[in-house]
Protein backbone atom coordinates (compact mmCIF):
# COMPACT_ATOMS: atom_id res chain seq x y z
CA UNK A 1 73.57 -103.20 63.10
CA UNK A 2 73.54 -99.78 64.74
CA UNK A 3 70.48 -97.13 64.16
CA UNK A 4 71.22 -94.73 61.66
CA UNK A 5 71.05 -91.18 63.19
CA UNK A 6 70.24 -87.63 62.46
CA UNK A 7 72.11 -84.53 63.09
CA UNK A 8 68.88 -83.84 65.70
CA UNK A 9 69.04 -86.63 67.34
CA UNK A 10 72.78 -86.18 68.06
CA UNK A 11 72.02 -82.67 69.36
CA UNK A 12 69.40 -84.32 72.02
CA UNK A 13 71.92 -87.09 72.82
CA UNK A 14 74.88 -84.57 73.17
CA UNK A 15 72.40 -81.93 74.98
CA UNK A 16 73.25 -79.11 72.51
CA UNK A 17 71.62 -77.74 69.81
CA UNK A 18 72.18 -78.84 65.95
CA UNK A 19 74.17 -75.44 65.15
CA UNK A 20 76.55 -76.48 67.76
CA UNK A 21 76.58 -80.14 66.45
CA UNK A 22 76.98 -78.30 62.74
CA UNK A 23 79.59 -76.25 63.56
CA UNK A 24 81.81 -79.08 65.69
CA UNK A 25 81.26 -81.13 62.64
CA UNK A 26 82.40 -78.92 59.70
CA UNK A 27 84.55 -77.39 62.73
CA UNK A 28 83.75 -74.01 62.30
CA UNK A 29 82.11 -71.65 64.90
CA UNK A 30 82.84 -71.56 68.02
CA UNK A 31 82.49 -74.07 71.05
CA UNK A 32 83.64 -75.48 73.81
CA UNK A 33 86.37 -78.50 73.97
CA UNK A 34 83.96 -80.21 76.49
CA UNK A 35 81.39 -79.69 73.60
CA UNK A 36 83.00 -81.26 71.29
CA UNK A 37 83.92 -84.08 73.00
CA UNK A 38 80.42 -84.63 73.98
CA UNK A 39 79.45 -84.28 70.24
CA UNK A 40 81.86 -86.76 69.01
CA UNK A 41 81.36 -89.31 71.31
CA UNK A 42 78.02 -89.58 70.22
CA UNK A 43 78.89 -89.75 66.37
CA UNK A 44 81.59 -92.61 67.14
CA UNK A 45 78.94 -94.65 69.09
CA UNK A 46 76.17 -94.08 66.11
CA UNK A 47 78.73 -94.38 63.72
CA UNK A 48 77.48 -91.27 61.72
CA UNK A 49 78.35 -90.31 58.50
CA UNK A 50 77.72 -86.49 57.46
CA UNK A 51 75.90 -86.49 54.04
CA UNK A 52 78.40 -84.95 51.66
CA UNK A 53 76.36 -83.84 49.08
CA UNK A 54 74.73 -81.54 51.90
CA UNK A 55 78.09 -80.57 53.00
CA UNK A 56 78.92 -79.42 49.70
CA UNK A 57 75.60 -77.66 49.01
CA UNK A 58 76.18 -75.66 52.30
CA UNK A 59 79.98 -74.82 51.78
CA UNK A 60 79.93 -74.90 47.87
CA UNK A 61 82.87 -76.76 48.33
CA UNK A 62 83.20 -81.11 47.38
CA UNK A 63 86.84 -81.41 48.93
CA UNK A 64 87.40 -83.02 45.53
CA UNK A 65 90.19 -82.34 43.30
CA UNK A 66 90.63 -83.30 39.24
CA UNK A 67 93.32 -84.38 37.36
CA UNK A 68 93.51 -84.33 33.94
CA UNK A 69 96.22 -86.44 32.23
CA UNK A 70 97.42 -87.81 28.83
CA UNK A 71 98.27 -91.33 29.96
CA UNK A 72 98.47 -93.03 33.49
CA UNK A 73 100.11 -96.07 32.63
CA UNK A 74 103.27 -93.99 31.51
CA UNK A 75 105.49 -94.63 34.86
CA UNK A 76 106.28 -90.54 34.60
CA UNK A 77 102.72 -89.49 35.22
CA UNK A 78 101.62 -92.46 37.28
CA UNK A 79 104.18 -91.00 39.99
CA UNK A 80 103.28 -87.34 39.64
CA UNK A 81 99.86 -88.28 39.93
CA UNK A 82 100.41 -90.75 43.09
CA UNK A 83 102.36 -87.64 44.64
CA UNK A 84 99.51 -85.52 44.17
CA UNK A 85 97.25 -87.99 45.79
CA UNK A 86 99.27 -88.53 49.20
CA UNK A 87 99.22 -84.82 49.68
CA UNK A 88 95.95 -84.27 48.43
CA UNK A 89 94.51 -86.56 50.94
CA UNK A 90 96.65 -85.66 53.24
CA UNK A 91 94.87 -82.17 53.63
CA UNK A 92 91.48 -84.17 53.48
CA UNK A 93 90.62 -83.85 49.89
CA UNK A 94 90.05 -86.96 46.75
CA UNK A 95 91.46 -87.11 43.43
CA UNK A 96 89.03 -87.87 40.66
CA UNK A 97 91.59 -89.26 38.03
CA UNK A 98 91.01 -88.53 34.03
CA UNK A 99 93.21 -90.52 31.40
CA UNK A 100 92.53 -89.27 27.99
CA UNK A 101 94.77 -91.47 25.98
CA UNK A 102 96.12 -88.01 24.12
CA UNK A 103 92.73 -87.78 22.58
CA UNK A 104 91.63 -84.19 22.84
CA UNK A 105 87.96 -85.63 22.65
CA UNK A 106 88.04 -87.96 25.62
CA UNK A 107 89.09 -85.10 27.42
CA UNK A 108 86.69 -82.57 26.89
CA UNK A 109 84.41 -85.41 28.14
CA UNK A 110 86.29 -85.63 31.02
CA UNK A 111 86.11 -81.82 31.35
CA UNK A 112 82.64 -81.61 31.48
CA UNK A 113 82.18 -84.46 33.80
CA UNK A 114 84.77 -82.52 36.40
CA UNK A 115 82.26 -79.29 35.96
CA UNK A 116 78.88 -81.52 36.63
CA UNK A 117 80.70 -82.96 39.41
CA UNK A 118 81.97 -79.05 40.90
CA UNK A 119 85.32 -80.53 41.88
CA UNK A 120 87.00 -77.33 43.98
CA UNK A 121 89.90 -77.27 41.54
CA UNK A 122 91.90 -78.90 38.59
CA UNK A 123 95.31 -80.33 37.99
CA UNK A 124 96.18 -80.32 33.87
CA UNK A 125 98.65 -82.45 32.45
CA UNK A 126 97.42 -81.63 28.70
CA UNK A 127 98.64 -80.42 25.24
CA UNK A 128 95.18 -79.68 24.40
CA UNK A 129 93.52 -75.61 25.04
CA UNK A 130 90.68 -77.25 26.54
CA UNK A 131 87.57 -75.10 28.35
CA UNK A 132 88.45 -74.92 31.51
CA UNK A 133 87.13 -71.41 32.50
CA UNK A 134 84.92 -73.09 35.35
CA UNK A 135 88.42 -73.09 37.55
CA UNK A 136 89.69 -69.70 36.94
CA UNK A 137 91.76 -69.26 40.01
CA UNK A 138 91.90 -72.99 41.51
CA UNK A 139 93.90 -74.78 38.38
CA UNK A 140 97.33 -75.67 37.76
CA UNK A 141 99.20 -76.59 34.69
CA UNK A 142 101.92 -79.71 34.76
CA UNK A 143 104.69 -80.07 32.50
CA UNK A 144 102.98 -78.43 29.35
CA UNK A 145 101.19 -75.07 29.11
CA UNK A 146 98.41 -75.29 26.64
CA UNK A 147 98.26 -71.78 24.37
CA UNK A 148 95.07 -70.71 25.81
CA UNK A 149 96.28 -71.08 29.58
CA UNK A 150 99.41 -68.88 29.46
CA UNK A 151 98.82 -66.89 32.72
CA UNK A 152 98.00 -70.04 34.49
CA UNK A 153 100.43 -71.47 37.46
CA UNK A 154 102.66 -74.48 36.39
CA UNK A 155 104.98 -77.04 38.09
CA UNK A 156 107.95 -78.06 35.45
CA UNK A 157 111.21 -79.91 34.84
CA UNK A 158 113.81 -77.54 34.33
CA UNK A 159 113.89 -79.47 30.68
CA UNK A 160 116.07 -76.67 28.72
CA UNK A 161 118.79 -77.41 31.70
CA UNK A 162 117.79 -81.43 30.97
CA UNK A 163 118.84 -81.19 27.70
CA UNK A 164 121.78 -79.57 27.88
CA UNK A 165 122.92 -82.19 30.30
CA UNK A 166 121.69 -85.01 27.71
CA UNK A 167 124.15 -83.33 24.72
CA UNK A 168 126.72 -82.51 26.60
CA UNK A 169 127.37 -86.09 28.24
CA UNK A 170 126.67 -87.44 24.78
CA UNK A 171 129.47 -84.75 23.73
CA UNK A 172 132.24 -85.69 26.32
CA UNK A 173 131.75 -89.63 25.83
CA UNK A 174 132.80 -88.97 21.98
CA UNK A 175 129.49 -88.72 19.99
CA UNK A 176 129.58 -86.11 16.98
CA UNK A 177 126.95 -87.25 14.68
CA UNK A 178 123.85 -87.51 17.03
CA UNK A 179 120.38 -88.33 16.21
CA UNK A 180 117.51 -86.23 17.97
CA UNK A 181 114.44 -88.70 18.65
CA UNK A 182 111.54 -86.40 19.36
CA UNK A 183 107.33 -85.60 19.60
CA UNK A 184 106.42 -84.63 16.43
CA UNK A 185 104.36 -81.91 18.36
CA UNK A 186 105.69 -78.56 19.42
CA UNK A 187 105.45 -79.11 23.34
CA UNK A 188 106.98 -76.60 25.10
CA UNK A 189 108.02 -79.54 27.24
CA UNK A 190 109.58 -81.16 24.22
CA UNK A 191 110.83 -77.53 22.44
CA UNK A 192 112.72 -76.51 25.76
CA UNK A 193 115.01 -79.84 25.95
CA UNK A 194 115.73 -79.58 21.86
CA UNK A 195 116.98 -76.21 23.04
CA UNK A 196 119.49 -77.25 25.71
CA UNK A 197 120.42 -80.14 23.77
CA UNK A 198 121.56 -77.67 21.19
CA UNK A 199 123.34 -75.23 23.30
CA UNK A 200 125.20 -78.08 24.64
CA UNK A 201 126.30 -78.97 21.07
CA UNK A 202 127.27 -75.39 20.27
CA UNK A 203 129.30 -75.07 22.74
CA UNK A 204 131.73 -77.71 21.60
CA UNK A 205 131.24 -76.10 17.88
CA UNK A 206 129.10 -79.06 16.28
CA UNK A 207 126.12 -78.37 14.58
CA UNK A 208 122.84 -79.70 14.85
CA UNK A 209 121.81 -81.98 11.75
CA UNK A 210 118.35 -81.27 10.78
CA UNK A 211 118.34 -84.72 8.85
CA UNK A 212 119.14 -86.38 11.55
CA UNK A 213 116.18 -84.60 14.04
CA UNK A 214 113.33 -87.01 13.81
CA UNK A 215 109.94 -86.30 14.63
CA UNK A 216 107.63 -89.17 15.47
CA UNK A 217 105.11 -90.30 18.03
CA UNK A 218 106.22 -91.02 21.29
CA UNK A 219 106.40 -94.66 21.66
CA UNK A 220 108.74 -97.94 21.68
CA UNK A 221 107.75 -98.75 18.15
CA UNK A 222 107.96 -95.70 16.66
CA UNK A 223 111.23 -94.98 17.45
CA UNK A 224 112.30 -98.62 16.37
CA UNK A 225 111.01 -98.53 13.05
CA UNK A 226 112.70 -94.80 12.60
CA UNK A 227 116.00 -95.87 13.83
CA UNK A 228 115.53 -99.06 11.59
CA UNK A 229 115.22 -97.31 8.35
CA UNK A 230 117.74 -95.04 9.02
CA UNK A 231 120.29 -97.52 10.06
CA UNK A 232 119.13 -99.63 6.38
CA UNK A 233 119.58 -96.18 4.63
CA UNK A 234 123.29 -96.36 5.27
CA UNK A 235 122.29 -92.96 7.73
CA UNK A 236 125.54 -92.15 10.23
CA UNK A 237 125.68 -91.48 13.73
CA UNK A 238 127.10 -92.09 16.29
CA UNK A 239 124.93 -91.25 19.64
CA UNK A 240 121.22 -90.87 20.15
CA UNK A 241 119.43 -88.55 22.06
CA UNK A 242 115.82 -89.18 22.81
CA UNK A 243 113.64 -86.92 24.94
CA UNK A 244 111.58 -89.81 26.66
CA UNK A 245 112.54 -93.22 27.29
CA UNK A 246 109.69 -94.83 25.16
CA UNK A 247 111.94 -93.56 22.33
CA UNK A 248 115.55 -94.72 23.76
CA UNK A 249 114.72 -98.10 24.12
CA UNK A 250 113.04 -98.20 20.79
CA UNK A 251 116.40 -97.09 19.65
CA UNK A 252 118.77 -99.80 21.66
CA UNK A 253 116.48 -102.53 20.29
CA UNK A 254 116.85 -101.55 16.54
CA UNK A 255 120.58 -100.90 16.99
CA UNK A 256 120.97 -104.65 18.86
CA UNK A 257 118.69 -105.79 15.53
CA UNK A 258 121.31 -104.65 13.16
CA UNK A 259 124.17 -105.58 15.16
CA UNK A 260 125.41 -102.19 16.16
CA UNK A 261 127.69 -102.09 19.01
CA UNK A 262 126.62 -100.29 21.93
CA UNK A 263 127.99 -97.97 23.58
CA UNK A 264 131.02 -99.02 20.87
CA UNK A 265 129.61 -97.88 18.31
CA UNK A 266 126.63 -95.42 19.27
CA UNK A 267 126.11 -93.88 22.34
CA UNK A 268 122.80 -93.27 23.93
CA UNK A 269 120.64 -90.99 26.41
CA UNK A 270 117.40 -90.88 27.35
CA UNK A 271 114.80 -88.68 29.19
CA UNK A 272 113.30 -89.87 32.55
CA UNK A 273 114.86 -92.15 33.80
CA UNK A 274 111.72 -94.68 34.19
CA UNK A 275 112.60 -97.95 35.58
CA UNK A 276 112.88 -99.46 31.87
CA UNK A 277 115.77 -97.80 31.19
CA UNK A 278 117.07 -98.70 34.45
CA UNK A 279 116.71 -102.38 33.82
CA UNK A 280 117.74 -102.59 30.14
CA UNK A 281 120.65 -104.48 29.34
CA UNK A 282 122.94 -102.48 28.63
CA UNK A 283 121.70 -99.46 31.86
CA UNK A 284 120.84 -96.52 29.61
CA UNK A 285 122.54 -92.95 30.68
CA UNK A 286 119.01 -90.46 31.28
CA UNK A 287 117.64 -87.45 32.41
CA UNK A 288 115.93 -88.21 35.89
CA UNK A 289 113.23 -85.77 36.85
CA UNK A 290 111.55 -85.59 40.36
CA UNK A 291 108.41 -86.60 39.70
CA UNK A 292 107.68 -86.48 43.84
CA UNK A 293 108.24 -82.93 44.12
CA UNK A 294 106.64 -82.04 40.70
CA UNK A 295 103.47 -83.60 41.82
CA UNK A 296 103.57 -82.53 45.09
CA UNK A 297 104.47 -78.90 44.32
CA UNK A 298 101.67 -78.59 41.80
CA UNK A 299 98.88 -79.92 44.64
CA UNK A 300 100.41 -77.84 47.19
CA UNK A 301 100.12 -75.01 44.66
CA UNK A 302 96.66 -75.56 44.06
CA UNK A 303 95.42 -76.11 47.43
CA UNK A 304 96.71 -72.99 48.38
CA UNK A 305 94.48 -71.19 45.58
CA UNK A 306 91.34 -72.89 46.56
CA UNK A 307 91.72 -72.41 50.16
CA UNK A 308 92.42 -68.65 49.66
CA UNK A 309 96.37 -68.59 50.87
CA UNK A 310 98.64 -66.07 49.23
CA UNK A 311 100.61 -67.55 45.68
CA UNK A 312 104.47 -66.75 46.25
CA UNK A 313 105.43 -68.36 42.66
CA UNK A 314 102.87 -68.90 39.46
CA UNK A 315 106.19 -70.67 38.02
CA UNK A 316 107.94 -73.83 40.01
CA UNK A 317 110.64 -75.16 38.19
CA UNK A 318 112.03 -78.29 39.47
CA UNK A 319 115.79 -79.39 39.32
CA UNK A 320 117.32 -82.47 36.93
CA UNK A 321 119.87 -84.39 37.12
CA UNK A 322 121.54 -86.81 34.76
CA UNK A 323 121.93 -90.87 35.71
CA UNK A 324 125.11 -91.58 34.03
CA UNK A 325 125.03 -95.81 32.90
CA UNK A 326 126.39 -97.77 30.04
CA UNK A 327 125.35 -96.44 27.17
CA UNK A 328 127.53 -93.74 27.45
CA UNK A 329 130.67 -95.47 28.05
């Protein structure tokens, strides 16, 4: 087992002094490339590791990065979050990950926590206008602005354009009567699809029927029991548009339940594209987002912040495109 080592001893080894050794390790300052060499050979043969809580005292920085987001084992935000990572540490910084289940009290938790540890900077994935004043200047918003955060940067779908592609494919493969599937909440996420879907409608002159917009939780089961009752209420329609998969799938189950022909009968789109829908018998027609560039955009975005580079866009807005399958004919 090799001798632990301090940064004074290294500066004997190496023959310099422990600025130089300081300033080769944290590699700023200037010195010589024979210096350096001589500096890190001795590290690599010691094995030493520079004490990062001293690191960040001196450069009050941690070369840490937060994430806040509403649920990780959603496939949508597992991959933005992943995309953030491999860039993240690409540029030599670690992602302290916070899921908060949608519950606006495990994440002011996690908010505080992300302050006591003085991460540089914050990426929030959040419905909630949580306190998060500590990172004015070094946070980005994904996918949902909270009220309270409107002049913050954000990395986003381009979900009006998403929806408009989900009502007008449900449009030219014959649907009239359509059911809307959506958050019960007013995300501007959720809002801005609503809105394309119904400018895709109005185009083709059919109106949007507010009895058959339903508001629920996002979920499988939610959107089963909905579709359920409306299908035992005698309810018509004849395609379903959902604005996450969760909710699609939910829908082809209670259709298949009640013996409902598919895509027959009712036609159906999601939003996402997650590898459910993509494996569902029948292939369900959604709205694939890129959820690489959308993660990697947003911790490009804020590295650039905390490491003082100039912001070209406080608004990234990242292309759609629809995955035409079964469901729709």
């Amino acid at each position: 087992m090799k001798k632990k080592i301090s940064m004074k001893e290294i500066a004997q080894l190496a023959g310099v002094s422990v600025a130089t050794v300081s300033r080769v390790i944290n590699e700023n300052g200037r010195f010589s490339e024979e210096t350096r060499q001589k500096v890190l050979r001795v590290i690599d043969e010691y094995d030493y590791t520079l004490n990062s809580v001293a690191k960040s005292l001196r450069t009050q920085k941690t070369d840490t990065i937060g994430i806040i987001v509403p649920d990780i084992s959603n496939e949508y935000f597992s991959r933005i979050v992943l995309a953030i990572e491999r860039y993240s540490f690409s540029r030599g910084y670690t992602l302290l990950i916070c899921n908060t289940d949608e519950n606006a009290e495990k994440e002011e938790r996690y908010i505080n926590e992300l302050k006591s540890k003085n991460v540089d900077g914050l990426i929030y994935i959040s419905s909630f206008p949580g306190d998060v004043t500590d990172w004015e200047n070094r946070i980005v918003c994904v996918d949902r602005n909270p009220s309270n955060l409107k002049h913050v940067p954000i990395v986003e779908s381009n979900n009006i354009h998403g929806g408009y592609l989900a009502g007008r494919e449900l449009v030219e493969s014959g649907a009239k009567k359509i059911l809307v599937l959506r958050d019960y909440r007013d995300l501007t996420v959720v809002t801005d699809r609503c809105k394309g879907f119904e400018k895709a409608l109005s185009e083709s002159n059919i109106a949007l029927n507010n009895d058959l917009v339903s508001k629920i939780t996002v979920g499988f089961r939610s959107a089963l029991k909905a579709v359920t009752d409306l299908i035992d209420r005698n309810i018509e329609f004849d395609g379903v548009f959902a604005t996450s998969d969760p909710m699609i799938l939910g829908a082809l189950a209670a259709l298949e339940s009640r013996g409902i022909e598919v895509p027959n009968q009712v036609k159906l789109v999601g939003y996402d594209d997650t590898p459910m829908v993509r494996r569902s018998h029948p292939g369900i027609t959604s709205v694939r987002q890129d959820n690489d560039q959308i993660g990697e955009s947003a911790a490009k975005l804020l590295l650039d912040m905390i490491e003082g580079r100039p912001i070209q866009e406080k608004k990234i807005v990242v292309p759609v495109e629809l995955v035409r399958r079964r469901t729709t004919g």
